[in-house]
Structures are given as structure tokens and as C-alpha cells.
N, C-alpha and C. Protein backbone atom coordinates (compact mmCIF):
# COMPACT_ATOMS: atom_id res chain seq x y z
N UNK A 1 -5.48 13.71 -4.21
CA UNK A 1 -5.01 12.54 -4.92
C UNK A 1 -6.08 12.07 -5.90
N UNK A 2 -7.24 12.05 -5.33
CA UNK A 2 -8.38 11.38 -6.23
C UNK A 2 -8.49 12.41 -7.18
N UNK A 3 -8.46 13.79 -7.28
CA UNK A 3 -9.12 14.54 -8.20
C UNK A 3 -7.88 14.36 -9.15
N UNK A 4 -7.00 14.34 -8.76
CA UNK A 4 -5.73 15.07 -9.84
C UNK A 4 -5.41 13.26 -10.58
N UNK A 5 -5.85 12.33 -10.24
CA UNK A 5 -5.41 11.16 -11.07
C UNK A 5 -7.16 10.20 -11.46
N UNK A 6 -8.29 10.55 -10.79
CA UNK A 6 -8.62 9.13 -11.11
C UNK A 6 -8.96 8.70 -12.64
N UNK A 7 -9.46 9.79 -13.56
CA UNK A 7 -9.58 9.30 -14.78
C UNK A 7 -8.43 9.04 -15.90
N UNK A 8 -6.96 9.01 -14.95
CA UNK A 8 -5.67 8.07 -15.80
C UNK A 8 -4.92 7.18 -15.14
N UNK A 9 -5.81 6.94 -13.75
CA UNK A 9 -4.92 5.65 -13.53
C UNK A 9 -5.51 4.19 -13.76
N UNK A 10 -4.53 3.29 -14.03
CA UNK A 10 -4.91 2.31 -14.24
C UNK A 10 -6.18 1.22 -13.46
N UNK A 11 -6.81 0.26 -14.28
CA UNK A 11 -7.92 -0.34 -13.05
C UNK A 11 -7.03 -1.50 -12.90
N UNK A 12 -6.56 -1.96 -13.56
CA UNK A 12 -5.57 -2.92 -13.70
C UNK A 12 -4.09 -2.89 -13.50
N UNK A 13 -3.02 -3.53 -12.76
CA UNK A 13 -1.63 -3.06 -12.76
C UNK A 13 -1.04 -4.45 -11.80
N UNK A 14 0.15 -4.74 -12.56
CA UNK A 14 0.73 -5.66 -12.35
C UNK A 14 2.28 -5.55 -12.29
N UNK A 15 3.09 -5.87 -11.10
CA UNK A 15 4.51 -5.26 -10.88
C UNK A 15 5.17 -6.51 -9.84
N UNK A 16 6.04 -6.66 -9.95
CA UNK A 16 7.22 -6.99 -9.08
C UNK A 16 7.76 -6.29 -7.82
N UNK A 17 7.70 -6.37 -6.63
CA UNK A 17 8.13 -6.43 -5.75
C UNK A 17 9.46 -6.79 -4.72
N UNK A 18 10.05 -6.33 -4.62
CA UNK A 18 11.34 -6.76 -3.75
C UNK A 18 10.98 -6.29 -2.29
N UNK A 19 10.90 -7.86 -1.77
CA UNK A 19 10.98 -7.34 -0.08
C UNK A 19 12.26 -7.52 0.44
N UNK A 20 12.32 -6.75 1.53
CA UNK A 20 13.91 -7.21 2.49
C UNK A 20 13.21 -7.14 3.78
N UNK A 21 13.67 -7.61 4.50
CA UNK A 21 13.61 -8.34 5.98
C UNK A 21 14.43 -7.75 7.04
N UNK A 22 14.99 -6.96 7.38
CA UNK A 22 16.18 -6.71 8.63
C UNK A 22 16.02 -6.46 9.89
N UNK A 23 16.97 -7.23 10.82
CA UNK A 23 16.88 -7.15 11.88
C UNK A 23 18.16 -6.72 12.57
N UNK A 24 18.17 -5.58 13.28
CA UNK A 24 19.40 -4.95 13.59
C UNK A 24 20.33 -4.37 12.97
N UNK A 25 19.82 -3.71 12.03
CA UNK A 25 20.64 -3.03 10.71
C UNK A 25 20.65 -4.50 9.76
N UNK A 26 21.31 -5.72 10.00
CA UNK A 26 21.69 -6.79 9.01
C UNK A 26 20.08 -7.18 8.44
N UNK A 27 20.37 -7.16 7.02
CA UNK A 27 19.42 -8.05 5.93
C UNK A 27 19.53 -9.79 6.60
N UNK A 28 18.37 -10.11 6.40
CA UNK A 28 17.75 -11.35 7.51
C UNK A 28 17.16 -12.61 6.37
N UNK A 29 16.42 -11.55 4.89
CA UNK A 29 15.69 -12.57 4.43
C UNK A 29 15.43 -11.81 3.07
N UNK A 30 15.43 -11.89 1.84
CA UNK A 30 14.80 -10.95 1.02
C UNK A 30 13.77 -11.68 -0.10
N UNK A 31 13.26 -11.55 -0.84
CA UNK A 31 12.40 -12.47 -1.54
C UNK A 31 11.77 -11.49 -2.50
N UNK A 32 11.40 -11.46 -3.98
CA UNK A 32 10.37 -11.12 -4.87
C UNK A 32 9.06 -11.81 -4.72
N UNK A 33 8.18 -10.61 -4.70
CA UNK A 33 7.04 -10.99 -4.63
C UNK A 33 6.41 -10.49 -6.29
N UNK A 34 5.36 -11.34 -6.59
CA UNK A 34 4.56 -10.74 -7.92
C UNK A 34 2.90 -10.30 -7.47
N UNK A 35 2.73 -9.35 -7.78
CA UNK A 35 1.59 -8.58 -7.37
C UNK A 35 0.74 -7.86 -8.74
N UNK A 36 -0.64 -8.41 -8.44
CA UNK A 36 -1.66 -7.97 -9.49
C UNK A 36 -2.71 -7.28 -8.11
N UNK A 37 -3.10 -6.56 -8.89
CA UNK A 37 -4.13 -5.68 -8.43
C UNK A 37 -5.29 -5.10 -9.45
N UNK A 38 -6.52 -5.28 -9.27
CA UNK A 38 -7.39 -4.91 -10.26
C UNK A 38 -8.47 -4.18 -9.17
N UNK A 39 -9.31 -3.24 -10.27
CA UNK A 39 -10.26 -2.39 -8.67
C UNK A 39 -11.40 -2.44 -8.87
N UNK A 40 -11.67 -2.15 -8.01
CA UNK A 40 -11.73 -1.18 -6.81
C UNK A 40 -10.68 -1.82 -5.72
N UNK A 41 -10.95 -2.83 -5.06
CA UNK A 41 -10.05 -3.65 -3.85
C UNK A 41 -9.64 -4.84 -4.07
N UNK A 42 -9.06 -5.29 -5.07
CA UNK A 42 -8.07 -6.67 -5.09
C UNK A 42 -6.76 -7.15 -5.47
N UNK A 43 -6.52 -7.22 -4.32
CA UNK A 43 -4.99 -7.67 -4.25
C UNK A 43 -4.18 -9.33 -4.43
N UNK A 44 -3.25 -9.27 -5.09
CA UNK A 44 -2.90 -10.86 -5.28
C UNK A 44 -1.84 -10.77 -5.12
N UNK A 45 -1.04 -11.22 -4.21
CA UNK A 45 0.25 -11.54 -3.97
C UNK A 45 1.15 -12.80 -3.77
N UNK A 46 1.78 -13.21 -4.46
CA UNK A 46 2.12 -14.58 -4.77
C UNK A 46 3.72 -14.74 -4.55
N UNK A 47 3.91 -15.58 -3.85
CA UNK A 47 5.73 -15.36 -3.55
C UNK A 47 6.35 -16.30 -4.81
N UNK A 48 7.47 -15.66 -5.12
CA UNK A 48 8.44 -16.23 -6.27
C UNK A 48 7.76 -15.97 -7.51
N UNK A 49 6.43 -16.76 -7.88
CA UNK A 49 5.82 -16.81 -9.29
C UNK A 49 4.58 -16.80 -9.38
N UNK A 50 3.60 -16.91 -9.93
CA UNK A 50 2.29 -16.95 -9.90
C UNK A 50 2.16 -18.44 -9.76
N UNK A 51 2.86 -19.34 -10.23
CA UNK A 51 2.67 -20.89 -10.11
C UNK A 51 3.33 -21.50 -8.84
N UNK A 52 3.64 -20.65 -8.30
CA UNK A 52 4.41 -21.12 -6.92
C UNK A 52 3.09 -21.68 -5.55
N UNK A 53 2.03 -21.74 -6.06
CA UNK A 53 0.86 -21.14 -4.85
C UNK A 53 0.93 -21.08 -3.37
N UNK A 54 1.77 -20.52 -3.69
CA UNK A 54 2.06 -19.56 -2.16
C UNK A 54 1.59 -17.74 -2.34
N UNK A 55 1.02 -17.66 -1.28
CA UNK A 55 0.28 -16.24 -1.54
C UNK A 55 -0.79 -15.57 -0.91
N UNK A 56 -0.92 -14.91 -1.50
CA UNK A 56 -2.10 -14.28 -0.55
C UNK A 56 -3.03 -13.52 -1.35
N UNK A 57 -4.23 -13.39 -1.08
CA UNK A 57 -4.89 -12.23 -2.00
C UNK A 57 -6.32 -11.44 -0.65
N UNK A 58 -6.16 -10.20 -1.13
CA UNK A 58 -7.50 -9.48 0.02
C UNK A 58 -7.99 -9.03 -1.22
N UNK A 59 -9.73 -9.06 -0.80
CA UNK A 59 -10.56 -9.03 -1.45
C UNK A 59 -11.97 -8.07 -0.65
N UNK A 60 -12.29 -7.54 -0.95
CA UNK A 60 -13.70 -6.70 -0.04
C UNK A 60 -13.09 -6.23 1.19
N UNK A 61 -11.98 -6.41 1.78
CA UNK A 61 -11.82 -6.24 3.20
C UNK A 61 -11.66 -7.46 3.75
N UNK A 62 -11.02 -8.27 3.05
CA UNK A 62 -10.58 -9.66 3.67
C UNK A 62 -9.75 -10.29 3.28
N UNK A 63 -8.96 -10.51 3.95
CA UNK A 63 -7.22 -11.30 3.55
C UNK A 63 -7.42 -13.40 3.47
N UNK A 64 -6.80 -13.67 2.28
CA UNK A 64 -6.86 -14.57 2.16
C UNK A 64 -5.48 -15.83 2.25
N UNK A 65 -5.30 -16.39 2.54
CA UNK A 65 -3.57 -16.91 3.13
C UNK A 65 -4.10 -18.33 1.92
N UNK A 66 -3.12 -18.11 1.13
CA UNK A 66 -2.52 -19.76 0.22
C UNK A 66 -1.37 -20.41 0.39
N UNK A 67 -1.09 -21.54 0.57
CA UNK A 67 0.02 -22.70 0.36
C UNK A 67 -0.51 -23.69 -0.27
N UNK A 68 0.11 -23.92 -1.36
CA UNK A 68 0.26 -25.16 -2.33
C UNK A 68 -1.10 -25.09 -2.66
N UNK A 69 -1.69 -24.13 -3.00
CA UNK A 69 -3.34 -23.70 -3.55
C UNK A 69 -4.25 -24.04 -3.02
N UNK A 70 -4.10 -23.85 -1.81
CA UNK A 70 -4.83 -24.33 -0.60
C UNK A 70 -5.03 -23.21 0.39
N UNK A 71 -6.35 -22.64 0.23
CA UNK A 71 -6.72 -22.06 1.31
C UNK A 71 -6.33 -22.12 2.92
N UNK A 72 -5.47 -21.49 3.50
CA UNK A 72 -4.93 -21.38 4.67
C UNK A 72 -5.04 -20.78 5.98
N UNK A 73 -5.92 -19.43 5.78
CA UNK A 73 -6.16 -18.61 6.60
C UNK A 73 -7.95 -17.42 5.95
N UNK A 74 -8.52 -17.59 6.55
CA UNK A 74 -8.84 -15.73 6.06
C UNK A 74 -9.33 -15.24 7.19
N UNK A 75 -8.95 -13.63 7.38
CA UNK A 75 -9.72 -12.73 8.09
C UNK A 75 -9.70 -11.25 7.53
N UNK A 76 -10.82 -10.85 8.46
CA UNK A 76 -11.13 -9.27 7.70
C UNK A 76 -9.85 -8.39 7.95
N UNK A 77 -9.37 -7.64 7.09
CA UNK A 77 -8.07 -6.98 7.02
C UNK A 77 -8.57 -5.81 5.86
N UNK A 78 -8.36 -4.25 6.37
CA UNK A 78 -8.31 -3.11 5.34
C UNK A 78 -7.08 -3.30 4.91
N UNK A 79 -6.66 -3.37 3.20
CA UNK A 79 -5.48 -3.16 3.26
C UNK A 79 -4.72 -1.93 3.47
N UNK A 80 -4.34 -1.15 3.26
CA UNK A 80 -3.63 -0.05 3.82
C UNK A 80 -3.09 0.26 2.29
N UNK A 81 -2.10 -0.03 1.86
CA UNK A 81 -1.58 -0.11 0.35
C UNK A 81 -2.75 -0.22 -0.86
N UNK A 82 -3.62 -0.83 -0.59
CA UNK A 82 -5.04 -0.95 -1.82
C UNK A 82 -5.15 0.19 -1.31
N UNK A 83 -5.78 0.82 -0.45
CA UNK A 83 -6.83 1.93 0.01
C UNK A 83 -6.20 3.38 -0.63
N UNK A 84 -4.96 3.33 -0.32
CA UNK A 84 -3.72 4.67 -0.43
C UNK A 84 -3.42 4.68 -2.21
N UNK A 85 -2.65 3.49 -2.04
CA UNK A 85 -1.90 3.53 -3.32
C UNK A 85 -2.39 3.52 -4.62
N UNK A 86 -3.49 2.56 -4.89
CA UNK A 86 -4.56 2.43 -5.41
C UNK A 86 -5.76 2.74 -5.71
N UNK A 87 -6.51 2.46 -4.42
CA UNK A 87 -8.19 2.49 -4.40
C UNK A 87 -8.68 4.22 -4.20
N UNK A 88 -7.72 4.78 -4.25
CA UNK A 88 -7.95 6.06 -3.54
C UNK A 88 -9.01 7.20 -5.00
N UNK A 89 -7.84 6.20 -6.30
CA UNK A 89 -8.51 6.86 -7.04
C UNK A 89 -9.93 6.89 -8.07
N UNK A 90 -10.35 5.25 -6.91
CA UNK A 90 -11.63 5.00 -7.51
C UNK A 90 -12.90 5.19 -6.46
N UNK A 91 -13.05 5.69 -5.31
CA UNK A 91 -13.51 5.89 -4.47
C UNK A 91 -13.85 7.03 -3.61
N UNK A 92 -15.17 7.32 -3.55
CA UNK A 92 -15.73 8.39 -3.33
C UNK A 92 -14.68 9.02 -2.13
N UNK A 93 -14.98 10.19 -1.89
CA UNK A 93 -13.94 10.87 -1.06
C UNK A 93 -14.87 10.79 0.65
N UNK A 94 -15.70 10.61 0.32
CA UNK A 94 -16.27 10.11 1.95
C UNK A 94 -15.96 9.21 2.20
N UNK A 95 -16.01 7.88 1.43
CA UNK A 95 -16.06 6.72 1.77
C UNK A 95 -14.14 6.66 1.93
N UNK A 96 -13.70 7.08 0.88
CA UNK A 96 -11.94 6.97 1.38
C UNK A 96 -11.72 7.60 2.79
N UNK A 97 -12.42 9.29 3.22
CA UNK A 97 -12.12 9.02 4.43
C UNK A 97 -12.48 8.51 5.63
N UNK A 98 -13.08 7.38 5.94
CA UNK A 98 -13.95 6.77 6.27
C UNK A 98 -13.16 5.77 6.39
N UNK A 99 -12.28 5.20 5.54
CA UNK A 99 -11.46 3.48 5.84
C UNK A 99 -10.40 4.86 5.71
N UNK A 100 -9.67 5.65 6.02
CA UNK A 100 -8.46 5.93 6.22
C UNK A 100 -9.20 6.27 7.31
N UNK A 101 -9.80 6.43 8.28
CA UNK A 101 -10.07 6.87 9.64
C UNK A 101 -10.39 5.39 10.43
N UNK A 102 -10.40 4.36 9.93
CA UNK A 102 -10.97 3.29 10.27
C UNK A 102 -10.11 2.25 10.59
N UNK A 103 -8.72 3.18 8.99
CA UNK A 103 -7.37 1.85 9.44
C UNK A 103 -6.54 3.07 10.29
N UNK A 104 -7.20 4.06 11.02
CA UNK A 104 -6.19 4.12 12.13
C UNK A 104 -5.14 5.81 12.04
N UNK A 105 -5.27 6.43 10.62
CA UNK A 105 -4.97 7.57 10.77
C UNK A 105 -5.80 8.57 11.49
N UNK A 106 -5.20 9.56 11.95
CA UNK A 106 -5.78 11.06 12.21
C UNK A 106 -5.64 11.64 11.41
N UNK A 107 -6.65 12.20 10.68
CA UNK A 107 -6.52 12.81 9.33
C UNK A 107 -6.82 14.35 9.14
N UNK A 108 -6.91 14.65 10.83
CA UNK A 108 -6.90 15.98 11.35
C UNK A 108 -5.44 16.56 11.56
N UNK A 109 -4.12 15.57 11.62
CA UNK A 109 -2.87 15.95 11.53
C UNK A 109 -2.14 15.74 10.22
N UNK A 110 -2.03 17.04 9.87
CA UNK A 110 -1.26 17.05 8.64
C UNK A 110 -0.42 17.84 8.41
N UNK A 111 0.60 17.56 7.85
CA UNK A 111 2.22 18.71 7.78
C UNK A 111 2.70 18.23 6.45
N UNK A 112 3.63 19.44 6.21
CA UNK A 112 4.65 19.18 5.12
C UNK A 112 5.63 18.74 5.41
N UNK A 113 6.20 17.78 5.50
CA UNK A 113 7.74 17.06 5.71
C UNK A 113 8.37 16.59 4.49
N UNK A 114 10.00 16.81 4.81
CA UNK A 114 10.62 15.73 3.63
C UNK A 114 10.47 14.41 4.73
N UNK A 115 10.75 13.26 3.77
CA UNK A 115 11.01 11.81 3.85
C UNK A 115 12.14 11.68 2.88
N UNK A 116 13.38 11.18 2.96
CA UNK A 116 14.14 10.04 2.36
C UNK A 116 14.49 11.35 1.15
N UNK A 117 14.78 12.56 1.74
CA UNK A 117 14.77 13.32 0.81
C UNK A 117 13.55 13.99 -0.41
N UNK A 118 12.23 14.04 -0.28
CA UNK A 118 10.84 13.90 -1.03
C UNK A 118 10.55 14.83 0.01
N UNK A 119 9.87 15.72 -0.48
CA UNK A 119 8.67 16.98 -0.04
C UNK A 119 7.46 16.11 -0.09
N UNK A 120 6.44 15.78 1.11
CA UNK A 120 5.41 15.07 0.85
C UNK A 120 4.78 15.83 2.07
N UNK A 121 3.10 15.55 1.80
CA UNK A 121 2.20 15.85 2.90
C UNK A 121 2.09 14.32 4.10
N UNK A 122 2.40 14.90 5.16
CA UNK A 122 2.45 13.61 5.91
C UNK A 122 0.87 13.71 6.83
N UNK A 123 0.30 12.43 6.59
CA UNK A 123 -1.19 12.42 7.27
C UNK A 123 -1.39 11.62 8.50
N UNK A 124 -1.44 12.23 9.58
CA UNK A 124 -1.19 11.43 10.87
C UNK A 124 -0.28 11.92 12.08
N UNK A 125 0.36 10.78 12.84
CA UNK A 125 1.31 11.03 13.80
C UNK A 125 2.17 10.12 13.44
N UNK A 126 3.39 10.61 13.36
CA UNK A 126 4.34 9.57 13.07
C UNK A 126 5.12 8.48 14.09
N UNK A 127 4.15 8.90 15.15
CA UNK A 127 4.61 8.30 16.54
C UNK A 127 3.72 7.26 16.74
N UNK A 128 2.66 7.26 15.93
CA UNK A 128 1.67 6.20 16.21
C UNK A 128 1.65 5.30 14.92
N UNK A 129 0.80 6.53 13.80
CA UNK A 129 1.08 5.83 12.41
C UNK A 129 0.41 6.80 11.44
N UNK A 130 1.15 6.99 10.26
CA UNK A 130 0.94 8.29 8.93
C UNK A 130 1.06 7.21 8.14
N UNK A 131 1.04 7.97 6.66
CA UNK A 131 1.30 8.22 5.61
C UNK A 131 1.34 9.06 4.80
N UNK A 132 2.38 9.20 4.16
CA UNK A 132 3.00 10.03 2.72
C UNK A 132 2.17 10.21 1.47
N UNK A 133 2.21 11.29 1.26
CA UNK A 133 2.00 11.43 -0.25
C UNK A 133 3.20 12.73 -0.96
N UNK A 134 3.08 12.37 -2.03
CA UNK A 134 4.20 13.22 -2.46
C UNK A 134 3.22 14.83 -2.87
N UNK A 135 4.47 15.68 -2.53
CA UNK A 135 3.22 16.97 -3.02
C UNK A 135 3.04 17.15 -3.98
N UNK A 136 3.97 17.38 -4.86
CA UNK A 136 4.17 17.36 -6.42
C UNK A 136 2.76 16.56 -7.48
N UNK A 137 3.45 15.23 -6.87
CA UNK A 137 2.28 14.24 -8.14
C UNK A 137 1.15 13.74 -7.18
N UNK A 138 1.49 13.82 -6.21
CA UNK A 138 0.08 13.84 -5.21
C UNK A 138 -0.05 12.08 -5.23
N UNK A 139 0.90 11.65 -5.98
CA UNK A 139 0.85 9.92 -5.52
C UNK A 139 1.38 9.44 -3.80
N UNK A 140 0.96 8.16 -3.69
CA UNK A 140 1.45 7.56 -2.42
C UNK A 140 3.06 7.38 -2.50
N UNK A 141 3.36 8.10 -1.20
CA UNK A 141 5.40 7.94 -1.27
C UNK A 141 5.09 6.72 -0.06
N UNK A 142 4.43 6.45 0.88
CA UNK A 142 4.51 5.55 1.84
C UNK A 142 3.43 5.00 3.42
N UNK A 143 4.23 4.51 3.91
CA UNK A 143 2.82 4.16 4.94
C UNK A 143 4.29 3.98 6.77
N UNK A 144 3.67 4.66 7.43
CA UNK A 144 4.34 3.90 8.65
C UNK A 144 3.55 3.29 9.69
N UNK A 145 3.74 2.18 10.51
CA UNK A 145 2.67 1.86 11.69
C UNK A 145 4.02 2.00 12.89
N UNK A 146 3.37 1.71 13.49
CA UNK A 146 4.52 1.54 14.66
C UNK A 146 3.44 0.68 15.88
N UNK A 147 4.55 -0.10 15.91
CA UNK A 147 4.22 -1.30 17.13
C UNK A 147 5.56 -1.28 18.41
N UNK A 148 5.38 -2.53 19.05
CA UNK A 148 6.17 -2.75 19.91
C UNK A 148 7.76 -2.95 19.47
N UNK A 149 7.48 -3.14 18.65
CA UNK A 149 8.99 -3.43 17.92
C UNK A 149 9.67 -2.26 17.24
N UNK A 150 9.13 -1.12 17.30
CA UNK A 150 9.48 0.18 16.73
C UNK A 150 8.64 0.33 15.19
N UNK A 151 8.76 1.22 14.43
CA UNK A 151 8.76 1.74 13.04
C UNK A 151 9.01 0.75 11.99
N UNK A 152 7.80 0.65 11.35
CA UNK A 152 7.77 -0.03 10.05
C UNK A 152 7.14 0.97 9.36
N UNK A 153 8.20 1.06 8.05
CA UNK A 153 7.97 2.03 7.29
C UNK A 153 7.67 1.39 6.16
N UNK A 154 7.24 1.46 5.32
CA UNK A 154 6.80 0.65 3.92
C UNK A 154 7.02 2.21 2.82
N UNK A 155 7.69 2.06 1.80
CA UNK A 155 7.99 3.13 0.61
C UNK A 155 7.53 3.06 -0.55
N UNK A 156 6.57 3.19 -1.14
CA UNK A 156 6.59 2.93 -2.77
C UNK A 156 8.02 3.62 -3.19
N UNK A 157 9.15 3.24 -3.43
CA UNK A 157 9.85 3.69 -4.17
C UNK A 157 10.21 4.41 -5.81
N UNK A 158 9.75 3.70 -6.24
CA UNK A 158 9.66 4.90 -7.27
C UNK A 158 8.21 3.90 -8.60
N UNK A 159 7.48 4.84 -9.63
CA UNK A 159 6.56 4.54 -10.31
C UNK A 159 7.09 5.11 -11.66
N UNK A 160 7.15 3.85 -12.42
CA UNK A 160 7.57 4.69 -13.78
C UNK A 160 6.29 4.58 -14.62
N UNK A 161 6.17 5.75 -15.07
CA UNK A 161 4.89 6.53 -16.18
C UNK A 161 3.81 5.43 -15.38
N UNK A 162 2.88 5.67 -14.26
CA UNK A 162 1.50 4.99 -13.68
C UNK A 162 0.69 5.54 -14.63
N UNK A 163 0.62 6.72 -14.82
CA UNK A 163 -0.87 7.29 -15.71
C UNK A 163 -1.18 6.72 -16.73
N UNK A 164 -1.98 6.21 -17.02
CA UNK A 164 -2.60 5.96 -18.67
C UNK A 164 -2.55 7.06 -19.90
N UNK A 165 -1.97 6.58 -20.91
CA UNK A 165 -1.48 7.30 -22.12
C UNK A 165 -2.75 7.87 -22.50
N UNK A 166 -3.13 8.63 -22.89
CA UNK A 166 -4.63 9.38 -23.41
C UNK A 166 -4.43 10.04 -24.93
């Protein structure tokens, strides 16, 4: 991933988000989120609008909780999505595997699987917790954890033109 993108992807990138919520097959809750990200590791996530201050942002390895622009929460948190989706392509390849061994993959298990229809290398156990990459463009297709509550799968769904024009 790092070799084949880091000198065209963006340091900067800013996108829209659609979450959904479901519980028991039925949709529960759905909401847009707006998300900036600049690197090496910072994330800003803001529900509805950027002026809404509701949100969140992780920074160094630490999650920060806002309401009404008011500091709410922080604790140390790898993000998982910065590290993969992102940070992967600004960061030495020791040190990436190093916080992907740290947030919890085995990076000694690896296979070719489809997902959701996608040929991707899957890194991990999918019984515990992986992630996707696509083989092709070698970008992030996804992340799963699994808790008590079963499988949470998270998808980048699709990226139109990420690379920087050259």
C-alpha cells in the first residue's frame, strides 16, 4: 500500500460520510457526518456541519469528544481508519507495522478473499478482527472488530480519483 501510493496521495482530504445504525436487520438511526483529515494522524469529525460543534477529533493517538465546543471527553485511542486508510501512506513501514500489531491485528494471517463481491487481501482473523485491502489498487476496502455483540464491519465504499493529478 505504502509503496504503490505514498507520493500521490493526498496530505489533506475532506469528504462526507453517511452513517447507518441497525439493529436486527431494521435501520435504527442514520446521520451525515463531515470529516477532514490532514497528516500524518488527524482526524475531525463533526456531526451534521462543521458549525454544529458536535464532534470529535483524534490527534497523536488521542480521541477528543466535543458538544457545543466544549471539550467533553479525551482518551488515548489508535484510530484504526487514520492508520489503514490514510496514514499508511505516510509512515515508515516499521512503524505502520507496529500500530497495526498494537491495534490488534495478526499480521502473520493473510489470505485472498472476496468481500461484498471485491478480490482483497484480508489481514488477520475474521473471527476476532482483519482488515481489507483491495488487491488491485492496494487501497483500504475495510476494517472488522468483533465484540460481544457480533461483527462490525466498517467499508470504505467506494473513492473517486484519491490520487493526486501529477
Amino acid at each position: 500500500m505504502h509503496n504503490a501510493h505514498f507520493a500521490n496521495w493526498y496530505e489533506h482530504i475532506t469528504y462526507k460520510q453517511e452513517m447507518y445504525w441497525y439493529k436486527h436487520d431494521s435501520l435504527v438511526k442514520s446521520e451525515v457526518w463531515l470529516v477532514a483529515y490532514s497528516v500524518p494522524s488527524v482526524l475531525h469529525i463533526c456531526y451534521k456541519d462543521f458549525d454544529s460543534g458536535r464532534g470529535w477529533i483524534v490527534a497523536n493517538d488521542t480521541f477528543y469528544a466535543f458538544n457545543h465546543n466544549k471539550l467533553i471527553g479525551k482518551r488515548p485511542r489508535m484510530h484504526t481508519h487514520i492508520a489503514l486508510g490514510f496514514g499508511v501512506f505516510f509512515v515508515a513501514l516499521e512503524v505502520m507495522v507496529s500500530r497495526i500489531e498494537k491495534m490488534g491485528f495478526d499480521i502473520r494471517e493473510l489470505a485472498i478473499v472476496e468481500v461484498n463481491g471485491h478480490e482483497v487481501y484480508q489481514v488477520g482473523n475474521p473471527a476476532t478482527s482483519c482488515f481489507w485491502v483491495h488487491t488491485e489498487s492496494l487501497l483500504s476496502y475495510g476494517v472488522r472488530g468483533v465484540d460481544e455483540s457480533g461483527n462490525r464491519d466498517i467499508f470504505l465504499r467506494s473513492i473517486n480519483n484519491p490520487m493526486k493529478s501529477t
